[in-house]
C-alpha atoms as a PDB file:
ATOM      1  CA  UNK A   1     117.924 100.335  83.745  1.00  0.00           C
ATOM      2  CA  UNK A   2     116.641  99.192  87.105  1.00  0.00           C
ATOM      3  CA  UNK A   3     116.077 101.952  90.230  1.00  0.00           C
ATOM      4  CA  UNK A   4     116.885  99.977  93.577  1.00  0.00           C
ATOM      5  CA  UNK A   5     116.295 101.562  96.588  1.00  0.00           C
ATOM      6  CA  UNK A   6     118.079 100.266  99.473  1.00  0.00           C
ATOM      7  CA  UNK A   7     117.860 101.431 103.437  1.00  0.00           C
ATOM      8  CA  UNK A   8     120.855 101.361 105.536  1.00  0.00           C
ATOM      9  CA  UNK A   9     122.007 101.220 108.881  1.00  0.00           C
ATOM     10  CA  UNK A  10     125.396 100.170 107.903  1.00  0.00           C
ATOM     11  CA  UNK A  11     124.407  96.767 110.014  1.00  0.00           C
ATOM     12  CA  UNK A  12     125.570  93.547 109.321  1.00  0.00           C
ATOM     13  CA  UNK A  13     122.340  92.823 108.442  1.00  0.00           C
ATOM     14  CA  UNK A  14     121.922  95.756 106.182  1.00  0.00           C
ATOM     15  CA  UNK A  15     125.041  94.950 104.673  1.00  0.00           C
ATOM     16  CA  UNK A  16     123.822  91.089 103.777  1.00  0.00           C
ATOM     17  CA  UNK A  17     120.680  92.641 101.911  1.00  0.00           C
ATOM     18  CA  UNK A  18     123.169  94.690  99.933  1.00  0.00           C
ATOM     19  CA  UNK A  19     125.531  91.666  98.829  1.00  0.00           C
ATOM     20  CA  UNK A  20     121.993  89.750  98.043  1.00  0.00           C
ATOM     21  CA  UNK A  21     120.929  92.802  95.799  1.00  0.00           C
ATOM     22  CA  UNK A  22     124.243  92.852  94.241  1.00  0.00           C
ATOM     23  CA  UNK A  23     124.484  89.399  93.173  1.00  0.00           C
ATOM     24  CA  UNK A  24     120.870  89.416  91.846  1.00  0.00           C
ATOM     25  CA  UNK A  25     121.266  91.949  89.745  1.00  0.00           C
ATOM     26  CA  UNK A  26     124.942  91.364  88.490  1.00  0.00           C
ATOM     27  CA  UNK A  27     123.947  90.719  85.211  1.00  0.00           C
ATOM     28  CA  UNK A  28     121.986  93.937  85.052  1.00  0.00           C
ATOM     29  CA  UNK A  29     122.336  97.570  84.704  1.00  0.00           C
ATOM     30  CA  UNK A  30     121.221  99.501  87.921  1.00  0.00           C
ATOM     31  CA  UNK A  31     121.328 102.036  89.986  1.00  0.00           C
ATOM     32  CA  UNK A  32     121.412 101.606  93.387  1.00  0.00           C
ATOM     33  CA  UNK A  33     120.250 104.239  95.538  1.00  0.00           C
ATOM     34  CA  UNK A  34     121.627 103.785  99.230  1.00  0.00           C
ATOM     35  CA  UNK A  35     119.606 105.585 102.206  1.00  0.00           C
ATOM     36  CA  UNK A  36     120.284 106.086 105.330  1.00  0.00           C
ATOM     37  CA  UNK A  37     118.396 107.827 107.923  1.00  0.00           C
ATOM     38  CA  UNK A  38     120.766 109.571 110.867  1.00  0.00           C
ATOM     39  CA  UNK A  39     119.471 111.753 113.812  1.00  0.00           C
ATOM     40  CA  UNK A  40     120.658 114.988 114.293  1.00  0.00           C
ATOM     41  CA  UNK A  41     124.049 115.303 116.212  1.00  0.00           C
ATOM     42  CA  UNK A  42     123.656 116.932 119.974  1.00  0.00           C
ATOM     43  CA  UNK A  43     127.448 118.010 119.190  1.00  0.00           C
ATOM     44  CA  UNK A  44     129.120 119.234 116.093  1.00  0.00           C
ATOM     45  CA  UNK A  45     132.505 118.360 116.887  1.00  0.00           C
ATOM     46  CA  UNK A  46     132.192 114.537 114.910  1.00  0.00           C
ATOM     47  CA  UNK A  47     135.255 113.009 113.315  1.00  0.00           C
ATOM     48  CA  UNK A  48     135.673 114.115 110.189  1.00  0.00           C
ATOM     49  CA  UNK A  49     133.460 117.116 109.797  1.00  0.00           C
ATOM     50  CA  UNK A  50     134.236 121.047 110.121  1.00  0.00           C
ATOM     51  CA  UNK A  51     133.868 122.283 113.980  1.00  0.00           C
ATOM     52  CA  UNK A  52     131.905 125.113 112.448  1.00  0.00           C
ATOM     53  CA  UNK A  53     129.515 122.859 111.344  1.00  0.00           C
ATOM     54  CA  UNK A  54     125.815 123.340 112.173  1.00  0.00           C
ATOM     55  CA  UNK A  55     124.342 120.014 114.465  1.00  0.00           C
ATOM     56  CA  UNK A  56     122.147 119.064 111.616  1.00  0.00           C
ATOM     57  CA  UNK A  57     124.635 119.488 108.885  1.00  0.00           C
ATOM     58  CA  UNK A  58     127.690 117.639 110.561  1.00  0.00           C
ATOM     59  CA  UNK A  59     124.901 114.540 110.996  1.00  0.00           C
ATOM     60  CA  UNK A  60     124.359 114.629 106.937  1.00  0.00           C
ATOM     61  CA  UNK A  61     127.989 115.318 106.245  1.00  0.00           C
ATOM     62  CA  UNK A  62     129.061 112.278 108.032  1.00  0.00           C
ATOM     63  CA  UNK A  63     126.724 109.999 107.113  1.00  0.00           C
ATOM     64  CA  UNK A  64     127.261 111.123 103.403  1.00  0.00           C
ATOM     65  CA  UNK A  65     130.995 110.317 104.144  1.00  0.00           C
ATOM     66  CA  UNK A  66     129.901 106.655 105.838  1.00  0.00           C
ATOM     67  CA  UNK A  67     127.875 105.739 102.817  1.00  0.00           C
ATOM     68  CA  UNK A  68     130.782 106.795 100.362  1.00  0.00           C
ATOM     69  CA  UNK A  69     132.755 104.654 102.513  1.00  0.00           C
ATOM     70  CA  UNK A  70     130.218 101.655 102.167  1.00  0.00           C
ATOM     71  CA  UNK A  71     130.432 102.472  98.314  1.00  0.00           C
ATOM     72  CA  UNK A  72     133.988 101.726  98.236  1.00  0.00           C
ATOM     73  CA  UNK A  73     133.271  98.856 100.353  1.00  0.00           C
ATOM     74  CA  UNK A  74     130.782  97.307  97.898  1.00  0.00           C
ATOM     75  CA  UNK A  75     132.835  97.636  94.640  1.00  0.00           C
ATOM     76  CA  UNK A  76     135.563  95.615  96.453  1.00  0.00           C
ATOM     77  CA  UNK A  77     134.094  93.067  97.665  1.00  0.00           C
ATOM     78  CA  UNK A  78     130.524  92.549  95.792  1.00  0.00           C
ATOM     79  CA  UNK A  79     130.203  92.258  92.065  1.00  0.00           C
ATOM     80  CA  UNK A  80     129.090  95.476  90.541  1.00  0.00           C
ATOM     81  CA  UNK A  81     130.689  95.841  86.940  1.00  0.00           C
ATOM     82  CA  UNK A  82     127.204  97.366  85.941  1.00  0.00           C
ATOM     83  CA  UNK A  83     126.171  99.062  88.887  1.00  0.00           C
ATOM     84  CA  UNK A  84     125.880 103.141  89.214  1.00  0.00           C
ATOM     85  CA  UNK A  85     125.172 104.287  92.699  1.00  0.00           C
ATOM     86  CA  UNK A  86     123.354 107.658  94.698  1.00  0.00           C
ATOM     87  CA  UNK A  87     123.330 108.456  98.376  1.00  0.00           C
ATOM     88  CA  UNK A  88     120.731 109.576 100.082  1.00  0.00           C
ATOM     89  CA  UNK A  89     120.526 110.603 103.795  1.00  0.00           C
ATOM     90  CA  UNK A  90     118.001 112.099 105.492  1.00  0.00           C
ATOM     91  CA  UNK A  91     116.797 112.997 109.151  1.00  0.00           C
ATOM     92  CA  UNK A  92     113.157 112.112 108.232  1.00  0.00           C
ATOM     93  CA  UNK A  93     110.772 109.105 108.735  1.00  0.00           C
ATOM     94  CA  UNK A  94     112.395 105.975 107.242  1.00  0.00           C
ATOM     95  CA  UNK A  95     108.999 104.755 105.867  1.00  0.00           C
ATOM     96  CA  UNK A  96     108.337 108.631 105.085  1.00  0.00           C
ATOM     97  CA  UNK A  97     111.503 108.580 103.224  1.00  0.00           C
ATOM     98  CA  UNK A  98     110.996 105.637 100.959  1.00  0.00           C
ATOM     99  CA  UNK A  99     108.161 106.738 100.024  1.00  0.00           C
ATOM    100  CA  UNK A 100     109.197 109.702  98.815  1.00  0.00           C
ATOM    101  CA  UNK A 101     112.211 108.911  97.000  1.00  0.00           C
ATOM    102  CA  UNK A 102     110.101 106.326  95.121  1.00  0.00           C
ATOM    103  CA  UNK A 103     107.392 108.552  93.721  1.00  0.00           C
ATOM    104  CA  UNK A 104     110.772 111.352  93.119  1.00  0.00           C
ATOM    105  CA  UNK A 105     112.872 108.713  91.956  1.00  0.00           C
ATOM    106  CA  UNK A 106     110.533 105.882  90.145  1.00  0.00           C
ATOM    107  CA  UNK A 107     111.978 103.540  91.930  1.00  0.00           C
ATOM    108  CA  UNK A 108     111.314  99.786  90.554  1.00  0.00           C
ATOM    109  CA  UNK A 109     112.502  97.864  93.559  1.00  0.00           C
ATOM    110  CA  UNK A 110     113.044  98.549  97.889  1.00  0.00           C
ATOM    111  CA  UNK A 111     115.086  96.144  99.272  1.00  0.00           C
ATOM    112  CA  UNK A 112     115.856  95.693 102.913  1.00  0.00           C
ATOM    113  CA  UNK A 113     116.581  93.353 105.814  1.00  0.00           C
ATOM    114  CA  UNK A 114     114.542  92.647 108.412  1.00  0.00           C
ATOM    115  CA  UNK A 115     116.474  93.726 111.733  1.00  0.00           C
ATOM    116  CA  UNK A 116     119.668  95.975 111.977  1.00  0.00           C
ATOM    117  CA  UNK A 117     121.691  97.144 114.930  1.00  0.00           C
ATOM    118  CA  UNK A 118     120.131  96.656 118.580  1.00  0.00           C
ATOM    119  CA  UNK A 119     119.813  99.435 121.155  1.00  0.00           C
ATOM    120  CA  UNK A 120     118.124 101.973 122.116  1.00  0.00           C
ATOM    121  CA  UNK A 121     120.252 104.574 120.025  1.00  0.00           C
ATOM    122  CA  UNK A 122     120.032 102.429 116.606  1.00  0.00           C
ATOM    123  CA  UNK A 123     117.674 103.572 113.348  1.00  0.00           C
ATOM    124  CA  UNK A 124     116.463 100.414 112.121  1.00  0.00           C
ATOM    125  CA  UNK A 125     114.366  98.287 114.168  1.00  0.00           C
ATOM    126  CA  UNK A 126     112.317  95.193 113.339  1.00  0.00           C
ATOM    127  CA  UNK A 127     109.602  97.320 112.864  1.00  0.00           C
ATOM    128  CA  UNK A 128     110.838  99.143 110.532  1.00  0.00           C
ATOM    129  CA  UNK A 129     110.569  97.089 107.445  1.00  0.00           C
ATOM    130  CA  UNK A 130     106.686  96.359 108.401  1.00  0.00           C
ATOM    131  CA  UNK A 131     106.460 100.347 108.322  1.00  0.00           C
ATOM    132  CA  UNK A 132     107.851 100.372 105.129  1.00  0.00           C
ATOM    133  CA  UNK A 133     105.826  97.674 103.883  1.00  0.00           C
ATOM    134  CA  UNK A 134     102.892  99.258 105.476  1.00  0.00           C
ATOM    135  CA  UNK A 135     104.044 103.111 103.798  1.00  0.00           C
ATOM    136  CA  UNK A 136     104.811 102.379 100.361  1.00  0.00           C
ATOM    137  CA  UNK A 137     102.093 101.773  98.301  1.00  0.00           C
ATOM    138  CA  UNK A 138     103.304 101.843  94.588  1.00  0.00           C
ATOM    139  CA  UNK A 139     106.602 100.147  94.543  1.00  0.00           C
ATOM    140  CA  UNK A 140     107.297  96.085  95.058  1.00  0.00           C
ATOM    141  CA  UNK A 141     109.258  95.548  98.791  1.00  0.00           C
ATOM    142  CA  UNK A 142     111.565  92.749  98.411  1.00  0.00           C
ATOM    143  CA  UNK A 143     112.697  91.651 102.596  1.00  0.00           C
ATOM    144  CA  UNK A 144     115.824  90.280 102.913  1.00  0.00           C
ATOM    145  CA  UNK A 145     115.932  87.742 106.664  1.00  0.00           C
ATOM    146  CA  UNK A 146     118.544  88.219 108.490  1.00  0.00           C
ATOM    147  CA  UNK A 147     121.568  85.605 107.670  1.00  0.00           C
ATOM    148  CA  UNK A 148     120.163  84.724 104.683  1.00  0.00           C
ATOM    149  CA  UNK A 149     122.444  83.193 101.801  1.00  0.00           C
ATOM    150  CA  UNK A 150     121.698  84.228  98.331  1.00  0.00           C
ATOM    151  CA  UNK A 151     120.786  81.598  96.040  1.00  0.00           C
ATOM    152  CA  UNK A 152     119.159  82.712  92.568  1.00  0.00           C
ATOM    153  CA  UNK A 153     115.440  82.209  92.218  1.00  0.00           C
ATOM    154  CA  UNK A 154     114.481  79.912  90.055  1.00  0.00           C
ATOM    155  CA  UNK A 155     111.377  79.224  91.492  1.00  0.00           C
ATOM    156  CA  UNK A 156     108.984  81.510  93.132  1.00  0.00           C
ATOM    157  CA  UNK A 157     105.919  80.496  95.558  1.00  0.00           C
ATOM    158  CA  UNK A 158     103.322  82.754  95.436  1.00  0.00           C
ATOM    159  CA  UNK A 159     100.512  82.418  97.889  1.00  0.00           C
ATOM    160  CA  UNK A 160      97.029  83.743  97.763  1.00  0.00           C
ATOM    161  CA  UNK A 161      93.373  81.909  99.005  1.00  0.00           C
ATOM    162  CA  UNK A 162      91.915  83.104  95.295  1.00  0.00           C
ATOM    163  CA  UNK A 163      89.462  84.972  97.095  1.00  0.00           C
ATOM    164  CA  UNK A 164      90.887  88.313  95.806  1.00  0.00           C
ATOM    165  CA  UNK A 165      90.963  89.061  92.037  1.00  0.00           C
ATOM    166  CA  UNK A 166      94.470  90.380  90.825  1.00  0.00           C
ATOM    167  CA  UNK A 167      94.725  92.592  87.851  1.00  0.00           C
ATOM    168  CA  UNK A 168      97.639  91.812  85.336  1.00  0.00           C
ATOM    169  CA  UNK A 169      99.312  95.452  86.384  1.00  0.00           C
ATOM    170  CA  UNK A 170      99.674  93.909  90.132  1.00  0.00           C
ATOM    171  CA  UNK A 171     101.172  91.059  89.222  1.00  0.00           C
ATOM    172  CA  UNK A 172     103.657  92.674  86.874  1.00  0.00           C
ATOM    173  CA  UNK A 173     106.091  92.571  88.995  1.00  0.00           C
ATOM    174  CA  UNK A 174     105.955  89.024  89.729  1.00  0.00           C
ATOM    175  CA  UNK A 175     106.094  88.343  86.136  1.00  0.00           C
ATOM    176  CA  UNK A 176     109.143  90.225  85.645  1.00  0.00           C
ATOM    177  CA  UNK A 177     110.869  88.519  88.270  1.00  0.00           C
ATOM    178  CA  UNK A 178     110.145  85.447  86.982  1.00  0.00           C
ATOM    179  CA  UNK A 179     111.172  86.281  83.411  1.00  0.00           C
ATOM    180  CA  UNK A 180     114.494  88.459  84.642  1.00  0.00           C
ATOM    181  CA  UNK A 181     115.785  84.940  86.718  1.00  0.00           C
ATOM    182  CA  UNK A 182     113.965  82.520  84.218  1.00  0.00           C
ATOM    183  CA  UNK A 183     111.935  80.959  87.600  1.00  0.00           C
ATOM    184  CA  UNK A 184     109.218  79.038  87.759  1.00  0.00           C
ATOM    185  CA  UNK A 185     106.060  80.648  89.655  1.00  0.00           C
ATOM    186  CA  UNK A 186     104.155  77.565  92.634  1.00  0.00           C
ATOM    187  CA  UNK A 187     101.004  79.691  92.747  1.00  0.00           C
ATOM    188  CA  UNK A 188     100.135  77.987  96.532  1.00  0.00           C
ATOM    189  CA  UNK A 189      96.888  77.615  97.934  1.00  0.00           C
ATOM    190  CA  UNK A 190      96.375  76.485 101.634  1.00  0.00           C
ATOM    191  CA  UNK A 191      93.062  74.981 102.493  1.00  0.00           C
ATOM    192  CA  UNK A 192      90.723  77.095 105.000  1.00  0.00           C
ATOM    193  CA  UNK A 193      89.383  75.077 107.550  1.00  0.00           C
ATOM    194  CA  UNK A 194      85.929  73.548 106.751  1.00  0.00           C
ATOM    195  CA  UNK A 195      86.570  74.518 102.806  1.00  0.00           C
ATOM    196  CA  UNK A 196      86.307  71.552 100.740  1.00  0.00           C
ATOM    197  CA  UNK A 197      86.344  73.030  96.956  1.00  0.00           C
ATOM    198  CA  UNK A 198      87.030  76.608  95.464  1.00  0.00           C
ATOM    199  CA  UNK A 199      83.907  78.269  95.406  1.00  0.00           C
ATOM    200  CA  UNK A 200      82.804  79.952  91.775  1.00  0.00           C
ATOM    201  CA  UNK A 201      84.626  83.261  92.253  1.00  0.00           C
ATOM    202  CA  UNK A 202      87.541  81.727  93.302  1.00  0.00           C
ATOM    203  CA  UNK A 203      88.189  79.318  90.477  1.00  0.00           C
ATOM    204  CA  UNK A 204      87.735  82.805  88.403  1.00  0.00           C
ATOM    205  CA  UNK A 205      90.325  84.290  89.982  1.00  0.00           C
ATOM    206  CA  UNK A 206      92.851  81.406  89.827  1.00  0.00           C
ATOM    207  CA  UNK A 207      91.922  80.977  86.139  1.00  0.00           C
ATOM    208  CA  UNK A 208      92.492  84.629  85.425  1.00  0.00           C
ATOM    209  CA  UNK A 209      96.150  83.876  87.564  1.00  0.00           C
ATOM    210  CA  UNK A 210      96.727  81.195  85.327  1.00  0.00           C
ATOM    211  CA  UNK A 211      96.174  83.477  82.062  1.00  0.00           C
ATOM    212  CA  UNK A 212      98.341  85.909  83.345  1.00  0.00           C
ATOM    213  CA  UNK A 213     101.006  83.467  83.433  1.00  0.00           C
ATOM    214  CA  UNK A 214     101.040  81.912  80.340  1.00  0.00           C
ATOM    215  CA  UNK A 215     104.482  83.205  79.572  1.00  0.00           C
ATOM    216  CA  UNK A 216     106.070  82.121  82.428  1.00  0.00           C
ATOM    217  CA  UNK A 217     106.828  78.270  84.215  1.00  0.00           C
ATOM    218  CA  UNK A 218     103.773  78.001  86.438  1.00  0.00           C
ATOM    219  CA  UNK A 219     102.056  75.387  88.731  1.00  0.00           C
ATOM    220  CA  UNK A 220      99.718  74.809  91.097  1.00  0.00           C
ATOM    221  CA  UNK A 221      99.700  73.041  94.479  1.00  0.00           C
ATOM    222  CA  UNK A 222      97.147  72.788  96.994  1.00  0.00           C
ATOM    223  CA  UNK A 223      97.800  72.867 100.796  1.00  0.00           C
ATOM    224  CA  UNK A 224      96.242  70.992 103.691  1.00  0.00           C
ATOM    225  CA  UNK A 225      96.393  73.586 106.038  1.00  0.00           C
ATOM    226  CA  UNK A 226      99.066  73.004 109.162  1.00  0.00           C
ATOM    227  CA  UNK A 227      99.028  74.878 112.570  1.00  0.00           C
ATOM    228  CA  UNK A 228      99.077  78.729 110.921  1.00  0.00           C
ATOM    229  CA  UNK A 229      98.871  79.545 106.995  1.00  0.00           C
ATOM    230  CA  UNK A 230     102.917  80.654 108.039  1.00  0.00           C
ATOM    231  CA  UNK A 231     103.521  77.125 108.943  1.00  0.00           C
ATOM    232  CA  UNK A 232     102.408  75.604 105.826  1.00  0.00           C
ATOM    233  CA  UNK A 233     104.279  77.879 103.465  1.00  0.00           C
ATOM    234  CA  UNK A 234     107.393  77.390 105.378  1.00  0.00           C
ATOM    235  CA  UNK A 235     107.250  73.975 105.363  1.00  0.00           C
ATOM    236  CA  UNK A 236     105.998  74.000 101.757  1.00  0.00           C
ATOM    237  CA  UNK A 237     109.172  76.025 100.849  1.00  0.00           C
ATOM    238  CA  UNK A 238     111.583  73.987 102.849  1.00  0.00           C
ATOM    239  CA  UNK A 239     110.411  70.937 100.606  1.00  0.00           C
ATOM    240  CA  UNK A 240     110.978  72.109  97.268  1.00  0.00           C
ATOM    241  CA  UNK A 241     113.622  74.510  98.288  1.00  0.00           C
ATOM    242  CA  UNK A 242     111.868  77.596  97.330  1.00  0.00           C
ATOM    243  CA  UNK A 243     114.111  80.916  97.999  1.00  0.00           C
ATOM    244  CA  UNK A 244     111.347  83.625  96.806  1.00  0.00           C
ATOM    245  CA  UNK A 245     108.215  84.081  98.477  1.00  0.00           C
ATOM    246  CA  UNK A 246     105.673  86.657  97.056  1.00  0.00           C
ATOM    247  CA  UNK A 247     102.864  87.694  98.473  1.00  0.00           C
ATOM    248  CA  UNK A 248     100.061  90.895  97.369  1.00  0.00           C
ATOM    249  CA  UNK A 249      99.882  93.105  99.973  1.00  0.00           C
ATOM    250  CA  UNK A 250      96.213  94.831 100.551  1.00  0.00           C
ATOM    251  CA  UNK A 251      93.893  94.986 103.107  1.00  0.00           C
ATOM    252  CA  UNK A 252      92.535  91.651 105.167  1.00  0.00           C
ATOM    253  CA  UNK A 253      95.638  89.981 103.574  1.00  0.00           C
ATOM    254  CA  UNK A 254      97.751  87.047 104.774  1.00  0.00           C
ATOM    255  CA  UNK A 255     100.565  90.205 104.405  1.00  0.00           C
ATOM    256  CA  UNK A 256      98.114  92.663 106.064  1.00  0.00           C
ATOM    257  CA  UNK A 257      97.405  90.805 109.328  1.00  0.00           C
ATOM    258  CA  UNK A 258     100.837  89.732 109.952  1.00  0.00           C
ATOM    259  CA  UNK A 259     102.037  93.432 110.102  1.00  0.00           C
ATOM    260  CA  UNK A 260      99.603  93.654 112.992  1.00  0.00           C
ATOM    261  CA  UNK A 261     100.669  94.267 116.680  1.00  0.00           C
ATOM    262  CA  UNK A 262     101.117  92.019 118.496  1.00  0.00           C
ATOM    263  CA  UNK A 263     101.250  89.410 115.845  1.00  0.00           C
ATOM    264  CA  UNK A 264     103.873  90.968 113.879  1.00  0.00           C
ATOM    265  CA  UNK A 265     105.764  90.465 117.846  1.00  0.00           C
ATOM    266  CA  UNK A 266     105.189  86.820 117.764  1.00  0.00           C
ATOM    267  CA  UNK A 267     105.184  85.985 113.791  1.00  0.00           C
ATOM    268  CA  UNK A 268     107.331  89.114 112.200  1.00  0.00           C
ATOM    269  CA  UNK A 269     108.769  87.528 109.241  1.00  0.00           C
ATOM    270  CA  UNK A 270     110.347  83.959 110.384  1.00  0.00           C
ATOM    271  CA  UNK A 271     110.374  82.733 107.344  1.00  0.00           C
ATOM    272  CA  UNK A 272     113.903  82.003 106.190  1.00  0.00           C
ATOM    273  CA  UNK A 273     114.064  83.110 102.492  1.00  0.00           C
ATOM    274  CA  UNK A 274     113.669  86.468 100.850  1.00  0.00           C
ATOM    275  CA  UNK A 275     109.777  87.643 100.658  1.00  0.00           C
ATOM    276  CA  UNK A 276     108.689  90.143  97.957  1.00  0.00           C
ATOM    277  CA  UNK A 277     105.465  91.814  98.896  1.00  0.00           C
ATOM    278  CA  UNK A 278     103.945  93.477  96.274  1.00  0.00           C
ATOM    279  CA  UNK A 279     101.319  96.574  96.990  1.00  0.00           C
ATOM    280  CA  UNK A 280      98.181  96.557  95.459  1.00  0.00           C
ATOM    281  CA  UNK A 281      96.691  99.315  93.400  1.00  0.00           C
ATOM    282  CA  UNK A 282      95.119 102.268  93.747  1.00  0.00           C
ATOM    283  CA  UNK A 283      91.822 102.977  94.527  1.00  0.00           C
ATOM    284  CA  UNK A 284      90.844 104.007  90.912  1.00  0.00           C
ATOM    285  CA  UNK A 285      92.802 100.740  89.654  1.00  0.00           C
ATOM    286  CA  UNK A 286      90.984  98.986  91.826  1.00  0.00           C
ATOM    287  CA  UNK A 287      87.556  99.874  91.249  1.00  0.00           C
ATOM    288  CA  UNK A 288      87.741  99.244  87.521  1.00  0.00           C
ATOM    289  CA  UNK A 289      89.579  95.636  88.411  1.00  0.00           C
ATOM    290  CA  UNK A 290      86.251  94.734  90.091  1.00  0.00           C
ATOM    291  CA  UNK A 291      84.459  96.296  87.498  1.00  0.00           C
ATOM    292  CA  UNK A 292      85.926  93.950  85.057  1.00  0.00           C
ATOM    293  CA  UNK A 293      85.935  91.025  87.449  1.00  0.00           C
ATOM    294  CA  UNK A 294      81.942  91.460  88.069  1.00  0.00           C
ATOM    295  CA  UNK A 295      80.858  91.837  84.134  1.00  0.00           C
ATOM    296  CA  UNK A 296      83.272  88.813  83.672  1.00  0.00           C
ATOM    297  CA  UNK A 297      82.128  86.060  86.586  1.00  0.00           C
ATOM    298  CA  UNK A 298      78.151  87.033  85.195  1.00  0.00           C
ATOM    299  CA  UNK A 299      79.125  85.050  82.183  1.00  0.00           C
ATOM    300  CA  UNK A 300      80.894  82.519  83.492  1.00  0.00           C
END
């Protein structure tokens, strides 16, 4: 059974990452774990709740009553025939939060849109799905854009310049994407400026890429590279109307730099389809991946 964790602002937004993790998963047994993250009331006297109530516990009683609410909601109006769902609230750190109901919970999938309600009073902001991407470090983050349709995935681009090698565990959850919705994986490439062929280590890595997907529908295309690498992908995925993007997450990434200030202010995520960034692992994993990737490129 799948573990879903998903954030909550009761937003429209939030509420259209919901119905997209719903439908993708209708065919599947899961349990969706809804969060949401209030701030402590200055008054106790809120609708619904005991006047005797403590500040803190009248916030957590009704936001525990809003997402039961939002429960009800969803098994009207989304289909959920094989759904089981937990609420969580909590005054702490979104990204904080995540991250701990993950490791608690083994969660197998976050899913969350990118913007929720404005003003100055609201929990989610933009930023705060770059904070979770930037947080949680052992569980796939799957970004929902705001106003985005769902549309199964049966094909998935994922982009990476082969310069990094990929263990199979990393890419696991690719894989079982691809095998869950029976999609096809684009591995894309877009050219660096000046490069004219892979160099040595990087056909390595792509040929270890394409080893790893031998059980799945693969392929490879090559991009000349437009304006910004974010350019070329969205145009690439506008083409062959691609509605999954994934990307690895680790450090001097394509992922890494765009959660940067102040490009994240002028970039974020405007890309127009769902975007799975998966975390790289650990720094134990990730020594013996290199280990492996050294003793193997020496006898190539």
């Amino acid at each position: 059974m799948k573990k879903i964790l998903i954030p909550t602002d009761f937003s429209e937004n939030a509420w259209n990452a919901i119905g997209y993790a719903s439908k993708l998963f209708k065919d599947y047994e899961c349990t969706f774990f809804l969060l949401h993250i209030y701030t402590p009331a200055i008054f106790s006297s809120i609708e619904g709740v005991p006047a005797n109530t403590g500040m803190e516990d009248a916030s957590m009683v009704f936001s525990l009553n809003k997402l039961q609410k939002l429960e009800s909601k969803i098994k009207n109006e989304l289909p959920v025939q094989n759904h089981n769902f937990v609420h969580k609230v909590s005054a702490n750190f979104l990204s904080n939060e995540v991250k701990e109901i993950v490791q608690k919970e083994k969660i197998d999938l976050v899913i969350m849109g990118t913007k929720g309600a404005t003003g100055a009073a609201s929990v989610f902001m933009g930023s705060n799905a770059v904070r979770v991407i930037k947080t949680v470090k052992n569980c796939p983050v799957l970004v929902i854009p705001e106003g985005s349709d769902f549309i199964v995935p049966s094909e998935i681009a994922f982009s990476t310049d082969f310069k990094r090698f990929y263990s199979y565990n990393e890419l696991q959850p690719l894989i079982d994407f691809a095998t869950l919705f029976d999609a096809a994986i684009r591995i894309v490439y877009v050219e660096q400026q000046g490069e004219k062929e892979l160099t040595k280590e990087q056909q390595f890595n792509l040929n270890m890429l394409e080893k790893y997907f031998k059980d799945v529908k693969h392929y490879r295309h090559t991009l000349t590279r437009d304006d910004s690498v974010a350019d070329s992908l969205k145009v690439f995925t506008k083409e062959l109307d691609i509605y999954l993007l994934a990307m690895l997450y680790y450090k001097h990434s394509f992922v890494e730099k765009l959660t940067r200030e102040p490009i994240v202010k002028r970039v974020a995520f405007q890309i127009q389809i769902p975007f799975l960034i998966i975390p790289e692992l650990g720094m134990s994993s990730a020594f013996s991946s290199k280990t492996v990737r050294t003793s193997q490129l020496n006898k190539v």
